[in-house]
PDB file of N, CA and C in Angstrom:
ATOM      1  N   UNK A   1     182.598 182.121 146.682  1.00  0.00           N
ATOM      2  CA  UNK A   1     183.568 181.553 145.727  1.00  0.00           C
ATOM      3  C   UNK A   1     183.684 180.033 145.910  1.00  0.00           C
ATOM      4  N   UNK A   2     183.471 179.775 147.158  1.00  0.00           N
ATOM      5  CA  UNK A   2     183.547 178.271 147.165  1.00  0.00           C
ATOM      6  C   UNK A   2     182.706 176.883 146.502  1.00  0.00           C
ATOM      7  N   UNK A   3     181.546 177.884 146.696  1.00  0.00           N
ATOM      8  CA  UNK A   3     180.793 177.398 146.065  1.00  0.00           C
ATOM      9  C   UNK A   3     180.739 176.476 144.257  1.00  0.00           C
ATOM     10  N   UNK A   4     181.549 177.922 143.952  1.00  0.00           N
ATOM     11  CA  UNK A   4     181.952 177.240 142.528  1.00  0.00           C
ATOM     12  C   UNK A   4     182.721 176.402 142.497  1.00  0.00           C
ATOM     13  N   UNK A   5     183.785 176.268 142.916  1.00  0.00           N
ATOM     14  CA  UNK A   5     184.534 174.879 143.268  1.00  0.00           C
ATOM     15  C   UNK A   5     184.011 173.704 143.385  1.00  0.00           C
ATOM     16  N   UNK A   6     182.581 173.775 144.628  1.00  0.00           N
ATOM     17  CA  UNK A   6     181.969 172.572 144.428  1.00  0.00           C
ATOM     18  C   UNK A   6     181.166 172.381 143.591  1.00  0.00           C
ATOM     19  N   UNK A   7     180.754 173.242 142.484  1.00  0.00           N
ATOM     20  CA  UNK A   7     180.113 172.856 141.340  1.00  0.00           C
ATOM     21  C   UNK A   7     181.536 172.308 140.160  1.00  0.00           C
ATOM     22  N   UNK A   8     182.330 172.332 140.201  1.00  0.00           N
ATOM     23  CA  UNK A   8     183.494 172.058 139.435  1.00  0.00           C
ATOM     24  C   UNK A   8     183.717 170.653 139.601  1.00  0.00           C
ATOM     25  N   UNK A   9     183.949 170.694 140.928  1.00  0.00           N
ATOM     26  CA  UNK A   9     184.446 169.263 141.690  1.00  0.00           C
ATOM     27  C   UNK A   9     183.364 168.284 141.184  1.00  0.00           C
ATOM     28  N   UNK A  10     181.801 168.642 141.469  1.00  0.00           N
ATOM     29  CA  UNK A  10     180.699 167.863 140.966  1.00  0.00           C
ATOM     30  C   UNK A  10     180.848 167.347 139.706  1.00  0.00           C
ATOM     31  N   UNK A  11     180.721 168.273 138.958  1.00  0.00           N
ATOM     32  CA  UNK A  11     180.814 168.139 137.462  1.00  0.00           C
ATOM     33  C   UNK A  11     182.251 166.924 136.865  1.00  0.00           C
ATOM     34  N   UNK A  12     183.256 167.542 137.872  1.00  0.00           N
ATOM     35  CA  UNK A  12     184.111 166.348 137.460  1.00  0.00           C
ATOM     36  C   UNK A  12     184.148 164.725 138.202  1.00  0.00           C
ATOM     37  N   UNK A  13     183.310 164.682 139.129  1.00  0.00           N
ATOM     38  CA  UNK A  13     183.005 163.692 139.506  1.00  0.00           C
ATOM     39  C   UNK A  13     182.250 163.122 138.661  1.00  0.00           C
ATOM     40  N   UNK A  14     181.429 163.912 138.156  1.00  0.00           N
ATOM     41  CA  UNK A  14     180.002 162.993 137.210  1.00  0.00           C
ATOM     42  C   UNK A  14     180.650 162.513 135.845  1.00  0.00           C
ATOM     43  N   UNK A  15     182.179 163.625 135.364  1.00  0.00           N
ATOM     44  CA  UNK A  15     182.716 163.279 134.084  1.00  0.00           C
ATOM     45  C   UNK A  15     183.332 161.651 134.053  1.00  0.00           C
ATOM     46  N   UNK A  16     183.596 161.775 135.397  1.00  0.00           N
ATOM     47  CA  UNK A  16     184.410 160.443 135.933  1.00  0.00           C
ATOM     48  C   UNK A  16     183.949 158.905 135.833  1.00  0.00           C
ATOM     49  N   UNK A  17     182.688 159.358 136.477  1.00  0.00           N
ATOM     50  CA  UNK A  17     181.576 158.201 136.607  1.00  0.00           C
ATOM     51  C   UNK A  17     181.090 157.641 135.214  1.00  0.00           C
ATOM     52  N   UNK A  18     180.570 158.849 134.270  1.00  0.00           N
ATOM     53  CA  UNK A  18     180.649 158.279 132.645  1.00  0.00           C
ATOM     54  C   UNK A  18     181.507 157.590 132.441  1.00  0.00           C
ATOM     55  N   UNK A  19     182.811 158.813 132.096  1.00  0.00           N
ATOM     56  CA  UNK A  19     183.592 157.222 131.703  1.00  0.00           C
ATOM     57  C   UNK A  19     184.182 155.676 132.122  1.00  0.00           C
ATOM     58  N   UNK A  20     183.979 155.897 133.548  1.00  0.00           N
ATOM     59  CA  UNK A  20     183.836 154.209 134.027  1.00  0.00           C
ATOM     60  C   UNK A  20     182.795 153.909 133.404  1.00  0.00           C
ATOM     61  N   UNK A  21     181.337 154.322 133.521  1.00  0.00           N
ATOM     62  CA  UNK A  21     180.592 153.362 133.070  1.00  0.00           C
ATOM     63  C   UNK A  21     180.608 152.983 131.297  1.00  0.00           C
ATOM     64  N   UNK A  22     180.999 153.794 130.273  1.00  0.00           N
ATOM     65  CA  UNK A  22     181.384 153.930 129.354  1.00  0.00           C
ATOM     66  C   UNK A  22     182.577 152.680 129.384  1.00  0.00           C
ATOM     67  N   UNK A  23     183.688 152.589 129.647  1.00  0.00           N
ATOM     68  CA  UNK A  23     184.168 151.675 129.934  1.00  0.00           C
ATOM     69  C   UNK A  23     183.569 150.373 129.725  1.00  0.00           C
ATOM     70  N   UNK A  24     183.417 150.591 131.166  1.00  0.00           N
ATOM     71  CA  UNK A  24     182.879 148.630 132.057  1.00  0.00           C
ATOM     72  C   UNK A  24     181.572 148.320 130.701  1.00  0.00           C
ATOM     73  N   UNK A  25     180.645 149.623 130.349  1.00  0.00           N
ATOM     74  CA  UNK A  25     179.800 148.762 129.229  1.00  0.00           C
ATOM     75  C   UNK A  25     180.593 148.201 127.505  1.00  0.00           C
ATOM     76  N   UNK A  26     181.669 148.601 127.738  1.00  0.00           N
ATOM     77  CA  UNK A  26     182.310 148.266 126.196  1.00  0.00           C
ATOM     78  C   UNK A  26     182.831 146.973 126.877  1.00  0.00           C
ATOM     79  N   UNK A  27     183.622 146.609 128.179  1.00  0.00           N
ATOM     80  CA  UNK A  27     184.663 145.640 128.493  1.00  0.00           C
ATOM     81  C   UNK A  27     182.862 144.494 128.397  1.00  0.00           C
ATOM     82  N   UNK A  28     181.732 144.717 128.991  1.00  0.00           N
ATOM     83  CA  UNK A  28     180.900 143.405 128.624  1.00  0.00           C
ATOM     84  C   UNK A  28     180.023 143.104 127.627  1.00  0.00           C
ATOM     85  N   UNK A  29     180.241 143.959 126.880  1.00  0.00           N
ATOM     86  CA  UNK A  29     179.863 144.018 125.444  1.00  0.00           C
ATOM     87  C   UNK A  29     180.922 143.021 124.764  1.00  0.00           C
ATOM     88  N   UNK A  30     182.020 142.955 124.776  1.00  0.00           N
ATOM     89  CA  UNK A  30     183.197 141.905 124.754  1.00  0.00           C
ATOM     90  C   UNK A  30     183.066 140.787 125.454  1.00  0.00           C
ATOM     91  N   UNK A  31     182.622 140.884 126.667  1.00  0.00           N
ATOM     92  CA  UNK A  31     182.361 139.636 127.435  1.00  0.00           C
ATOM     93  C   UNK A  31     181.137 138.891 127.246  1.00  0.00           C
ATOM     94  N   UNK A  32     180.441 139.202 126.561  1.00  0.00           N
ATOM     95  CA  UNK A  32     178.625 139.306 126.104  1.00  0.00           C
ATOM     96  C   UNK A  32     178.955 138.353 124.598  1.00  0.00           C
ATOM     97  N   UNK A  33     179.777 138.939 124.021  1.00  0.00           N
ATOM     98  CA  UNK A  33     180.343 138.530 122.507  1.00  0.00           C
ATOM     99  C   UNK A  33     181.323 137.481 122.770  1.00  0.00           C
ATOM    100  N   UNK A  34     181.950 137.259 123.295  1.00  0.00           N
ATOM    101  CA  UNK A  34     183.076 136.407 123.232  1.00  0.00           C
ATOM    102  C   UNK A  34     182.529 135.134 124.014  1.00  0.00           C
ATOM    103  N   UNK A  35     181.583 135.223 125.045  1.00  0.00           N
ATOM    104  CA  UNK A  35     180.516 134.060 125.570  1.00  0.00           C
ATOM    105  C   UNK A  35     179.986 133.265 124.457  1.00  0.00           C
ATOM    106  N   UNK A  36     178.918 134.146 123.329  1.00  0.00           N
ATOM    107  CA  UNK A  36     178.710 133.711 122.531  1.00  0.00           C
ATOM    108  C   UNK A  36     179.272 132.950 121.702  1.00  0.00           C
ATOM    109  N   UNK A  37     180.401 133.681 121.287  1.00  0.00           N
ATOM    110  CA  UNK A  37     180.919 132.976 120.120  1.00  0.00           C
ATOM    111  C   UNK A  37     181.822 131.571 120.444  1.00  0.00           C
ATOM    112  N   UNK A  38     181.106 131.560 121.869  1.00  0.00           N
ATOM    113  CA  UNK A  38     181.854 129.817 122.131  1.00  0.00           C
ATOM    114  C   UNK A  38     181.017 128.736 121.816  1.00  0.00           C
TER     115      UNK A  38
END
């Protein structure tokens, strides 16, 4: 049984990690654009 847990736990670690990186790539996509447009 434990086992599944650590497939749970995994899975929500990896959900986690997307959306930081999901994130941080929109916040320099803004920072990428707003460089420019100086």
């Amino acid at each position: 049984m434990w086992w599944l847990l650590r497939i749970m736990v995994l899975i929500l670690m990896w959900l986690y990690l997307k959306a930081i990186f999901m994130v941080f790539s929109v916040i320099l996509k803004k920072v990428i654009i707003g460089a420019l447009s100086f």
